[in-house]
Protein backbone atom coordinates (compact mmCIF):
# COMPACT_ATOMS: atom_id res chain seq x y z
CA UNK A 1 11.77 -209.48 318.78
CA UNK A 2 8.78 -211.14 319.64
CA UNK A 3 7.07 -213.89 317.52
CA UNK A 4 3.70 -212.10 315.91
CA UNK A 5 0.62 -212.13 317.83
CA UNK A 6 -2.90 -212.28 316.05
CA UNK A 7 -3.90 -208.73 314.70
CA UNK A 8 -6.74 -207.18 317.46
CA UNK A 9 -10.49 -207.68 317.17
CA UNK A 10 -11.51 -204.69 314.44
CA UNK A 11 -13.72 -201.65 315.96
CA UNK A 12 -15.39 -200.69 313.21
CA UNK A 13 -17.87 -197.72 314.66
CA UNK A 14 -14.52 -196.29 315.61
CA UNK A 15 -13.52 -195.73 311.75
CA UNK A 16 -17.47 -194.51 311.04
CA UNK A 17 -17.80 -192.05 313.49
CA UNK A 18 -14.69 -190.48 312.31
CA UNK A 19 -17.07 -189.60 309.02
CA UNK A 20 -19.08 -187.80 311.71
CA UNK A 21 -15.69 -185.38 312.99
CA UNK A 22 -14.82 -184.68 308.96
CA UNK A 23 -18.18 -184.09 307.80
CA UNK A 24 -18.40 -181.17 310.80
CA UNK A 25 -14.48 -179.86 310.00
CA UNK A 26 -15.61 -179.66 306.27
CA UNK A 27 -19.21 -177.78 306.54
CA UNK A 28 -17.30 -175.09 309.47
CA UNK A 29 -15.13 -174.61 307.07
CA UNK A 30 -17.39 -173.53 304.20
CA UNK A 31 -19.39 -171.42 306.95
CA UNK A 32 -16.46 -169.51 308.27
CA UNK A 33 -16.07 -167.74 304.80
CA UNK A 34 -19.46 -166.12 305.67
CA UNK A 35 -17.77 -164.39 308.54
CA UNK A 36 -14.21 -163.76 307.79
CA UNK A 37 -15.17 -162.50 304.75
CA UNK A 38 -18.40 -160.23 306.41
CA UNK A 39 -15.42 -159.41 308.64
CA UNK A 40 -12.76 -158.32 306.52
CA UNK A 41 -14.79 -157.16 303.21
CA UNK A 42 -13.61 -157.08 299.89
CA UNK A 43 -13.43 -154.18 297.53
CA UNK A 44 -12.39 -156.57 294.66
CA UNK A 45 -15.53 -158.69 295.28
CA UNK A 46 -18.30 -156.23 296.60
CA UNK A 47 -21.40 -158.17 295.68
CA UNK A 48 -19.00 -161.57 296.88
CA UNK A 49 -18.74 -159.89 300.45
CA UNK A 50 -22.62 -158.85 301.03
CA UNK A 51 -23.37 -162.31 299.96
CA UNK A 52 -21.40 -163.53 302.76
CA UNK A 53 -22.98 -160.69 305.78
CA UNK A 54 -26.13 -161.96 304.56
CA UNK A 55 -24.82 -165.61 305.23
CA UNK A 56 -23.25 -165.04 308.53
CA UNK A 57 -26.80 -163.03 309.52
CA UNK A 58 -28.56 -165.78 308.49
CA UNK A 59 -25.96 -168.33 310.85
CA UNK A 60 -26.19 -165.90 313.97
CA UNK A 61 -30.12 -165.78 313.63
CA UNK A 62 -30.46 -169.38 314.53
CA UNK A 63 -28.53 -169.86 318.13
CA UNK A 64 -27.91 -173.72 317.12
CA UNK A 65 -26.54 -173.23 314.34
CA UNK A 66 -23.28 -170.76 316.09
CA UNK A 67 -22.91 -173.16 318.51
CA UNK A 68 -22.14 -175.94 316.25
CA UNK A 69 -20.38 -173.61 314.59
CA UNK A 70 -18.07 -172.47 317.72
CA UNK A 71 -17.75 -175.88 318.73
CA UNK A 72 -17.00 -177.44 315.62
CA UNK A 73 -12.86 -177.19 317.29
CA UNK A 74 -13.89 -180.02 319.73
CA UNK A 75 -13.56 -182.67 317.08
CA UNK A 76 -9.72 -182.11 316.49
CA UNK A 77 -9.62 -183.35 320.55
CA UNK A 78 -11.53 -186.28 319.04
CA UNK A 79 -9.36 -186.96 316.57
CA UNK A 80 -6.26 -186.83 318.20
CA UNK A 81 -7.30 -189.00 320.99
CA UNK A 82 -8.75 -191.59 318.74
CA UNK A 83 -5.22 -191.84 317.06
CA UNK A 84 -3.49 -192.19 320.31
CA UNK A 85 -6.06 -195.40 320.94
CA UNK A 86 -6.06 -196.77 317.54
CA UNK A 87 -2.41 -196.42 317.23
CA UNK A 88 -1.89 -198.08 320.86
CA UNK A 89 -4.61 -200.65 320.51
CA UNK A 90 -3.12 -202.33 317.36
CA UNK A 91 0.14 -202.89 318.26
CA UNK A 92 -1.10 -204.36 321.71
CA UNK A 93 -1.15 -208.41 322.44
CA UNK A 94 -4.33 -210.02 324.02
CA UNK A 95 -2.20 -209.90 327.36
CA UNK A 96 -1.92 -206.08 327.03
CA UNK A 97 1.80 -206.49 326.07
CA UNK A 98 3.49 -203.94 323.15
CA UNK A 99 4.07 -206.43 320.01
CA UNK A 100 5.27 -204.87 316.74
CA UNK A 101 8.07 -203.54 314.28
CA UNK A 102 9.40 -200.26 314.44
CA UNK A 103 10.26 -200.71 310.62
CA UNK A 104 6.75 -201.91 309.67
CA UNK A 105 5.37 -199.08 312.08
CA UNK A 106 7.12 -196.25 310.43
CA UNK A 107 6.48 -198.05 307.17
CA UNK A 108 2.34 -197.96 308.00
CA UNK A 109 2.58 -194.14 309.15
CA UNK A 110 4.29 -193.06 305.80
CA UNK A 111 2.55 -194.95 303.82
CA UNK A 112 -0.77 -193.56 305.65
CA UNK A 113 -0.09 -189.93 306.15
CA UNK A 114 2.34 -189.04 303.38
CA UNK A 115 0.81 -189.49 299.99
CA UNK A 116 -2.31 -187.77 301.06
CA UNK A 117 -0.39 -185.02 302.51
CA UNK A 118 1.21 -184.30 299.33
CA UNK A 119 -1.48 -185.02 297.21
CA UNK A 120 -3.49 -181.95 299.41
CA UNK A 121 -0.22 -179.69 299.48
CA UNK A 122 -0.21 -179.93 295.14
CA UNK A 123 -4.06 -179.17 294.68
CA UNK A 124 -3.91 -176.13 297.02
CA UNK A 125 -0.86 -175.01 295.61
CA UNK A 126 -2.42 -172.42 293.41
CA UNK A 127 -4.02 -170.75 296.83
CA UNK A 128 -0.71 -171.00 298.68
CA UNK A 129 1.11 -169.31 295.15
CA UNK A 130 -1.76 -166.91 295.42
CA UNK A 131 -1.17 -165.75 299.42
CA UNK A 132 2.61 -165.47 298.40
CA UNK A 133 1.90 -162.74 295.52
CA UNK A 134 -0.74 -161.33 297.55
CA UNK A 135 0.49 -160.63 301.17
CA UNK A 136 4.50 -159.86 299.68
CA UNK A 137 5.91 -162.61 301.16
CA UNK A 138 9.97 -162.82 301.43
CA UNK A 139 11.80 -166.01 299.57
CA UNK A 140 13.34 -166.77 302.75
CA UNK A 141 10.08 -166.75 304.42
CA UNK A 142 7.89 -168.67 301.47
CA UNK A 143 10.68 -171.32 301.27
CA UNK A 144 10.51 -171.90 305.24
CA UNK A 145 6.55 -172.12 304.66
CA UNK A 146 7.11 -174.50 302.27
CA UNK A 147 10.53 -176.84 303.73
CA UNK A 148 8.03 -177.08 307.31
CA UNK A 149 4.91 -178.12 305.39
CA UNK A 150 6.88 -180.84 303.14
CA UNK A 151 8.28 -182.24 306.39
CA UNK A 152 4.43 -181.72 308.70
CA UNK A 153 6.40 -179.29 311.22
CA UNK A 154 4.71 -176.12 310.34
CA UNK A 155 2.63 -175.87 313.36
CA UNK A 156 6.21 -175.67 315.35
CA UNK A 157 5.82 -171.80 314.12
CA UNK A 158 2.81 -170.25 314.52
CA UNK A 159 2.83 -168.14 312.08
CA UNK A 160 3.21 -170.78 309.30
CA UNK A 161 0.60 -173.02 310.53
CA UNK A 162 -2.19 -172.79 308.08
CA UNK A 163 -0.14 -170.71 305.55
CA UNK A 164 -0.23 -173.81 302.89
CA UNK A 165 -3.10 -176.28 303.15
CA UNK A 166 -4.67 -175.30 306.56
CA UNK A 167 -5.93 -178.65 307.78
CA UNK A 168 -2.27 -180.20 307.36
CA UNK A 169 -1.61 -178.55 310.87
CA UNK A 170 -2.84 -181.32 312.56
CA UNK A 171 0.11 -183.85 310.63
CA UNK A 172 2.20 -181.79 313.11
CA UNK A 173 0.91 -182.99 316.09
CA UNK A 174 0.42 -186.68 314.58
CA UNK A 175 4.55 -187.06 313.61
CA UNK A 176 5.60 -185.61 317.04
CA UNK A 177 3.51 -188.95 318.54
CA UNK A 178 4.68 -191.37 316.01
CA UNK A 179 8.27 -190.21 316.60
CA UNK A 180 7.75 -190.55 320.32
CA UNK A 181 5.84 -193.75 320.06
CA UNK A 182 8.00 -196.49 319.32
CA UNK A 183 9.64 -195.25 323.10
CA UNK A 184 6.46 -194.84 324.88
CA UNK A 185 4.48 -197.61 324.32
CA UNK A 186 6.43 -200.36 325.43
CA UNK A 187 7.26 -198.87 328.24
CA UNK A 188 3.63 -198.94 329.32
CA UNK A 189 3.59 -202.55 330.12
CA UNK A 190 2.97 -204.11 333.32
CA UNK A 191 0.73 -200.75 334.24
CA UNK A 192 -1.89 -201.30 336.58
CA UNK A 193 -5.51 -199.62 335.60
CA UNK A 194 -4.96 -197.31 338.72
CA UNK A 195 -1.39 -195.74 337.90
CA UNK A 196 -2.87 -195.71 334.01
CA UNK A 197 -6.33 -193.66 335.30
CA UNK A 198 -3.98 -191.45 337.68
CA UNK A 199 -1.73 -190.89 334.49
CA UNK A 200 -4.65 -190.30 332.39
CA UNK A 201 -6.08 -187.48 334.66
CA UNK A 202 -2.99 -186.35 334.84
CA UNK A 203 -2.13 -185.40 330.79
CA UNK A 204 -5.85 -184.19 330.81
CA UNK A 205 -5.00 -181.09 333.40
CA UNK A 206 -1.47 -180.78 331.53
CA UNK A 207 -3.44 -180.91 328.58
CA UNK A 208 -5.54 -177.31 330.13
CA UNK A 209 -2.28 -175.56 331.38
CA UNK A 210 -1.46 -173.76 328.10
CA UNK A 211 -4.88 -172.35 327.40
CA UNK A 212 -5.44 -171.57 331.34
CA UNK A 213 -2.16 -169.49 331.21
CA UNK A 214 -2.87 -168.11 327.88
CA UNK A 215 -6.53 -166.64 329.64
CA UNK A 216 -4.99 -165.35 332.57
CA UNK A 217 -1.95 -163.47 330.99
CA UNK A 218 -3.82 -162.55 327.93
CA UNK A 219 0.10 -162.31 325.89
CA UNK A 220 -1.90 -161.19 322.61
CA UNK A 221 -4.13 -158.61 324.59
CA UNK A 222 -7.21 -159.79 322.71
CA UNK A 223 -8.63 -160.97 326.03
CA UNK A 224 -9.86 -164.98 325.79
CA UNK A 225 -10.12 -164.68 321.98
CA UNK A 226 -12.71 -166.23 320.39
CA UNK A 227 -13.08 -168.48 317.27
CA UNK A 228 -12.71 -166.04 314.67
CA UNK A 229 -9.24 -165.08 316.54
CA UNK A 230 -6.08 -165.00 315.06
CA UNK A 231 -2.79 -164.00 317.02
CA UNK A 232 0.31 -165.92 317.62
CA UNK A 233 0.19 -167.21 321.09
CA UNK A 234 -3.11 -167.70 320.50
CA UNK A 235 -2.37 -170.33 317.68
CA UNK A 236 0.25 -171.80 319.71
CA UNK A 237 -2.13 -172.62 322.66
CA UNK A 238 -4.36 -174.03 319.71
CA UNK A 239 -1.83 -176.32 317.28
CA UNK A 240 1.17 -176.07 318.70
CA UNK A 241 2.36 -180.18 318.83
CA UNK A 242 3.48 -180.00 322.51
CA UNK A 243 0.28 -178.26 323.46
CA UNK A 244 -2.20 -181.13 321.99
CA UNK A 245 0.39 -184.20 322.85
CA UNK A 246 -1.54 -184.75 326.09
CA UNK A 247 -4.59 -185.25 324.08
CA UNK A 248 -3.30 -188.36 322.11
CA UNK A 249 -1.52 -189.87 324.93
CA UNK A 250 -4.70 -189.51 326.61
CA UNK A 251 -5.99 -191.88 323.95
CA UNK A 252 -3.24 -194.17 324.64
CA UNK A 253 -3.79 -194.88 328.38
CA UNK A 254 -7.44 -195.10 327.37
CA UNK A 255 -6.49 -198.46 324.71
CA UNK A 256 -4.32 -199.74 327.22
CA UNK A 257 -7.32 -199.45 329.76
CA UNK A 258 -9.51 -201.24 327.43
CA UNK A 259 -7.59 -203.92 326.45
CA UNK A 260 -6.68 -204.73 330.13
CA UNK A 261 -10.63 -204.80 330.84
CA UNK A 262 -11.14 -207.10 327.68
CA UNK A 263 -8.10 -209.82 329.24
CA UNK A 264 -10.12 -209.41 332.75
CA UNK A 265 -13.20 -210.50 331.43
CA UNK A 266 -11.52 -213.05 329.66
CA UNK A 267 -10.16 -214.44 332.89
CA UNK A 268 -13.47 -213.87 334.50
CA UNK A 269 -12.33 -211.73 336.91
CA UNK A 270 -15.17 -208.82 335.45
CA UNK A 271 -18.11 -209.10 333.93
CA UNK A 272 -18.47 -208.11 330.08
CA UNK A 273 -19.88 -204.83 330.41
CA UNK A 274 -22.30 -203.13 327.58
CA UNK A 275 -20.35 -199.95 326.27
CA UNK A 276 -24.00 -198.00 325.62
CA UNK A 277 -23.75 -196.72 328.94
CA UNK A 278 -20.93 -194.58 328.46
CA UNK A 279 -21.18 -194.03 324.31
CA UNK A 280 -24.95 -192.82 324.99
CA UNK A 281 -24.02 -190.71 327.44
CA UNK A 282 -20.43 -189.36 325.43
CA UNK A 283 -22.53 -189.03 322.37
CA UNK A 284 -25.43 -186.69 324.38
CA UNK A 285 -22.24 -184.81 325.84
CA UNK A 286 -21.22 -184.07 322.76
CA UNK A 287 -24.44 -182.72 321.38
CA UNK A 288 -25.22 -180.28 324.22
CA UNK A 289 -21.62 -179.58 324.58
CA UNK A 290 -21.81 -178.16 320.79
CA UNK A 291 -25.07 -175.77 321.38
CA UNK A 292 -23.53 -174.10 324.51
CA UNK A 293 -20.67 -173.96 323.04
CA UNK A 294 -20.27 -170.23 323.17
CA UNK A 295 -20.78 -170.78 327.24
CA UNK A 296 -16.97 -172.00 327.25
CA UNK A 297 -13.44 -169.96 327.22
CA UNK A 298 -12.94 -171.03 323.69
CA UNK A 299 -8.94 -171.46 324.20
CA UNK A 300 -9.40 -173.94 327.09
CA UNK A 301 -12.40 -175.54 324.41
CA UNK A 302 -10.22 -175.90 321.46
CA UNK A 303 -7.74 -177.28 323.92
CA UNK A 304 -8.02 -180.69 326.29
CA UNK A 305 -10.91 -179.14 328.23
CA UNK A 306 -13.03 -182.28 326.63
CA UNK A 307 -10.49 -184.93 326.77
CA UNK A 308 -12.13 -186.86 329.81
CA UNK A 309 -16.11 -187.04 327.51
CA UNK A 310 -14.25 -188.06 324.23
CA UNK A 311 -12.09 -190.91 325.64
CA UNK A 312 -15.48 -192.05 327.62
CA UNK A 313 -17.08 -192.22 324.15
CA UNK A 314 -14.60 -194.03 322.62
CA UNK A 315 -14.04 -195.81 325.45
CA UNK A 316 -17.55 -197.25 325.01
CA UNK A 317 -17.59 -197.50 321.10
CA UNK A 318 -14.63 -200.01 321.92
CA UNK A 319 -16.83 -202.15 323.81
CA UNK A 320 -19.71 -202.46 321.97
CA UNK A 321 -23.22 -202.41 322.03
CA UNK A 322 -26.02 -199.80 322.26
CA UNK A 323 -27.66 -197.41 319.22
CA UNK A 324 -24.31 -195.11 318.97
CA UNK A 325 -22.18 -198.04 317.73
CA UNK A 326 -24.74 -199.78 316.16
CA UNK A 327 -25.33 -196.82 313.79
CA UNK A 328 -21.50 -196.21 313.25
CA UNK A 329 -20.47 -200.13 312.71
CA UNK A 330 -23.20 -199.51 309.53
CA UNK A 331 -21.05 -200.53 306.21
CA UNK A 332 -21.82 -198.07 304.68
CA UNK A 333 -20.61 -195.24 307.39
CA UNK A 334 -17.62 -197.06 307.75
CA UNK A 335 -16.92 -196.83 304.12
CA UNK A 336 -17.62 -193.46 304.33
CA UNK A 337 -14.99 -193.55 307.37
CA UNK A 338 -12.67 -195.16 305.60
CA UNK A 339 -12.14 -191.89 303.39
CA UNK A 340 -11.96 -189.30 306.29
CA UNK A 341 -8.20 -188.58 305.92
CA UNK A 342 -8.48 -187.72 302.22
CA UNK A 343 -11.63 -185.48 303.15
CA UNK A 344 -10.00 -183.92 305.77
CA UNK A 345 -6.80 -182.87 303.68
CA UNK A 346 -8.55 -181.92 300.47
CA UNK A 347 -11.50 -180.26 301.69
CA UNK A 348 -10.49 -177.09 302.12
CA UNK A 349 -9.05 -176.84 298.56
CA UNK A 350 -12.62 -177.75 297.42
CA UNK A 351 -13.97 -174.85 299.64
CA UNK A 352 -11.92 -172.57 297.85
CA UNK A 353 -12.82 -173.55 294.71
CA UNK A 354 -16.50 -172.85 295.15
CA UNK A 355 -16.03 -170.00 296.66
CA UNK A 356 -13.86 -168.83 293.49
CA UNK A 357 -16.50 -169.65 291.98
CA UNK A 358 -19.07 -168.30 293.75
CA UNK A 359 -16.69 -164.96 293.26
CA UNK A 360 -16.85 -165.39 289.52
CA UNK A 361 -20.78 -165.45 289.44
CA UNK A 362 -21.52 -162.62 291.40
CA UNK A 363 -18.50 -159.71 290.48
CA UNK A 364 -17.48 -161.04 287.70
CA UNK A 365 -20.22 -162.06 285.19
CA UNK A 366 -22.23 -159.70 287.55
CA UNK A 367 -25.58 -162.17 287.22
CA UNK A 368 -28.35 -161.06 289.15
CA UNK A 369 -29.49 -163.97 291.51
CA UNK A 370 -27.04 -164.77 294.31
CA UNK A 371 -26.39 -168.38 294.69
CA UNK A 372 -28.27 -170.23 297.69
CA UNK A 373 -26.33 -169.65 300.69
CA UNK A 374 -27.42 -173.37 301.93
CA UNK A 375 -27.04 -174.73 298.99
CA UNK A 376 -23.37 -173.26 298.58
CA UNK A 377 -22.57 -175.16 302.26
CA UNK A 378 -24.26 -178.05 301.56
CA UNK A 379 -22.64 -178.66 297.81
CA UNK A 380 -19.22 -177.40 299.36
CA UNK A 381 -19.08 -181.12 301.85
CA UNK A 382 -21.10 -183.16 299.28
CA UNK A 383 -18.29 -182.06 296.73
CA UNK A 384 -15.78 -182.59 299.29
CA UNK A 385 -16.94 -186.14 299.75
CA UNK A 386 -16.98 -187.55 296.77
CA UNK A 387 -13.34 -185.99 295.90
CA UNK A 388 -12.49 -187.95 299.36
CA UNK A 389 -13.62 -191.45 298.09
CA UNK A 390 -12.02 -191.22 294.78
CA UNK A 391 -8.71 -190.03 296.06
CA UNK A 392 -8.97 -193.03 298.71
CA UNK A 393 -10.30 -195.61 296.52
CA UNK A 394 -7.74 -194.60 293.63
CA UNK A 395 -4.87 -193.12 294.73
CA UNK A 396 -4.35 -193.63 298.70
CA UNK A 397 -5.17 -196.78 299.09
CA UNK A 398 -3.33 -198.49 296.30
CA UNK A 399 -0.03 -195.97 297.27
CA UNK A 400 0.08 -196.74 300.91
CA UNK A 401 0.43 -200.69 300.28
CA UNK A 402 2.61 -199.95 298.00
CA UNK A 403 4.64 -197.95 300.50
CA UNK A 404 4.05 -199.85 303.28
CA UNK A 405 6.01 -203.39 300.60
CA UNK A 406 8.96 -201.42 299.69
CA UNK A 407 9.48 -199.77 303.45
CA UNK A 408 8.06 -202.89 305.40
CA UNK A 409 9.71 -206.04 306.09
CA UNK A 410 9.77 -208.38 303.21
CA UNK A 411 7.20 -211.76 304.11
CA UNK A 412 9.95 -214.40 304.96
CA UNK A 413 9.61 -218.14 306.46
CA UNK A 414 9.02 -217.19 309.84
CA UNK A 415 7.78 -213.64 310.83
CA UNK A 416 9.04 -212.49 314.40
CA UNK A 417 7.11 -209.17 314.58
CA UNK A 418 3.68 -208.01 314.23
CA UNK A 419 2.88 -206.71 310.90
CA UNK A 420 2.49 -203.54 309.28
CA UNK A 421 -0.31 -202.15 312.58
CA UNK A 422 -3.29 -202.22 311.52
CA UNK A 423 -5.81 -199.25 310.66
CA UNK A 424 -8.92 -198.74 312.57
CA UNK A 425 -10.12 -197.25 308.90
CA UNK A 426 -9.26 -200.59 307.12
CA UNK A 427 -11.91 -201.90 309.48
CA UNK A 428 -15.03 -204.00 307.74
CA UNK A 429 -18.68 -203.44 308.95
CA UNK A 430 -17.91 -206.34 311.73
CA UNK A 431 -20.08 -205.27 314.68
CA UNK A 432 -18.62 -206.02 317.89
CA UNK A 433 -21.70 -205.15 319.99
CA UNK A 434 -22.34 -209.11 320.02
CA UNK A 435 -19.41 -209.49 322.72
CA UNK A 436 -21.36 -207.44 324.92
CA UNK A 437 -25.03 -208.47 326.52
């Protein structure tokens, strides 16, 4: 093992924009009862169901507003290609060299992704129980929803993806990486920038072979599908883990890029370059790519189709400088950054609770005004929040060190591998534009 090498510079607008892709996962979420529901109807809930065509009316009369909505899938491409560079970057030397434990590294990834995960799993257990009595499911069946959830491989079989705590798919897609990790990165070293670019480009096409083949065969016979779809090969092409691994390697060629530009300008041999001119840019991609959203084959959209715009924005968030990071290096939005995870797993538990509720004022004590259907949206992520802060200030935070002591490497005299990696989410407001001119 190698002796330990000094823990990276921190990039904190890459933990506060994350606040950005949760925020938009959570409000989609509380829209998209409006139109499964307006869909589907509800004879239980009559009064429940026209309150939610009159919400997805009011949605479709505003063009902005459905392509947010539509696009709203772009930001799991976000995510997993951040995790691939945050993952990459912080076990990387100065010299661009792989440096850590793989005891200390499975110690960090339990201790992140586990208690959260079951914490989410236990408060939407009474929807899950719920589904069960509901749609008839088989024991063998429920008990293979719940063994592949417990262990994050549920999105291995389409059909149990989202059957217990729906945002948890992604945890599928996160352990195949860490698994393959340990293997990968070192073996990365010594790359020059041109064979990691070529290899780059070349995950991001392998990354938009599963949804080109799923439009051209159409195996569901639904035709492209479209965000409100739901078949099997159809949720293969959009969570299977194999399908959005090019993704977060894609983020990983992208940290290895960066750091190799940082050690060139340390050596003089470039010029420290102001990373505004590609987060501006990434960020205004973004935006328009969200109102036209409904322009793109939404398979190939929920897929890698993006890849190439997010790693250019986090590309530049990395390097500093410019409005973009100065507004997500803000304290405050990296605080709020700093609880994404928790938001992301419990947020769709809160979303059914208002909605129950929501049910219970309308059909069952019958009352005559409807609640607001803005309001209902906007106190759904609010909610959501705040439950994300207190279950990261109070109960993740203080159970992942504990996790990461009893798992880690015990401190000894001399330590001979990097330490537990460290989080881009455990980042302080430390703004890096200053290393840039």
């Amino acid at each position: 093992m190698s002796q330990a090498a000094p823990r990276p510079p921190l990039l904190p607008s890459l933990s506060g924009i994350r606040f950005w892709a949760a925020l938009q996962v959570t409000a989609y979420h509380a829209i998209i009862v409006f139109y499964v529901t307006a869909r589907d109807g509800s004879e239980q809930a009559p009064r429940f169901a026209a309150w939610c065509a009159e919400g997805a009316a009011l949605c479709e009369s505003h063009w902005w507003v459905k392509g947010i909505l539509v696009g709203s899938c772009i930001v799991m491409s976000f995510f997993f290609t951040l995790s691939g560079f945050v993952m990459s970057y912080t076990c990387l030397t100065a010299d661009n060299r792989a440096n850590f434990s793989v005891r200390n590294f499975i110690a960090g990834r339990t201790g992140r992704l586990y208690p959260v995960h079951l914490l989410g799993l236990l408060a939407y257990l009474p929807f899950f129980l719920l589904a069960v009595r509901t749609h008839h499911l088989s024991t063998p069946y429920t008990w293979g929803i719940v063994g592949s959830t417990l262990t994050m491989t549920q999105s291995w079989n389409p059909d149990m993806t989202a059957a217990w705590n729906p945002p948890a798919w992604s945890l599928s897609c996160e352990l195949l990486f860490y698994v393959l990790f340990p293997f990968l990165l070192p073996r990365l070293d010594g790359w020059s920038r041109r064979r990691l670019l070529a290899t780059f480009v070349g995950l991001w096409l392998i990354s938009l072979v599963a949804p080109t083949a799923y439009l051209l065969l159409d195996p569901d016979g639904i035709g492209f599908g479209d965000w409100l779809s739901d078949a099997t090969w159809f949720n293969v092409v959009k969570h299977n883990p194999l399908v959005r691994l090019p993704e977060i390697l894609g983020g990983m060629m992208v940290a290895r890029l960066f750091v190799d530009r940082r050690m060139a300008e340390r050596r003089g041999e470039k010029r420290p370059y102001n990373g505004a001119w590609l987060s501006v840019p990434g960020t205004a991609a973004v935006v328009v790519i969200l109102l036209f959203a409904e322009s793109f084959p939404y398979p190939l959209l929920h897929g890698g189709l993006i890849l190439p715009v997010m790693a250019g924005l986090i590309y530049g968030l990395a390097l500093g400088g410019g409005p973009i990071d100065w507004l997500f290096s803000r304290r405050w939005v990296v605080f709020l950054g700093d609880s994404c995870y928790a938001l992301y797993i419990l947020h769709s538990t809160i979303v059914g609770l208002m909605t129950g509720l929501v049910i219970y004022v309308l059909d069952v004590e019958k009352r005559p005004d409807a609640p607001g259907l803005v309001a209902y949206v906007v106190q759904c992520t609010l909610v959501s929040i705040v439950i994300g802060i207190l279950a990261h200030k109070f109960y993740e935070e203080p159970l992942s060190k504990r996790i990461r002591r009893w798992l880690g490497h015990k401190p000894s005299g001399r330590t001979v591998a990097v330490s537990t990696p460290p989080k881009v989410d455990e980042a302080p407001a430390v703004n890096l534009s200053s290393t840039a001119p």
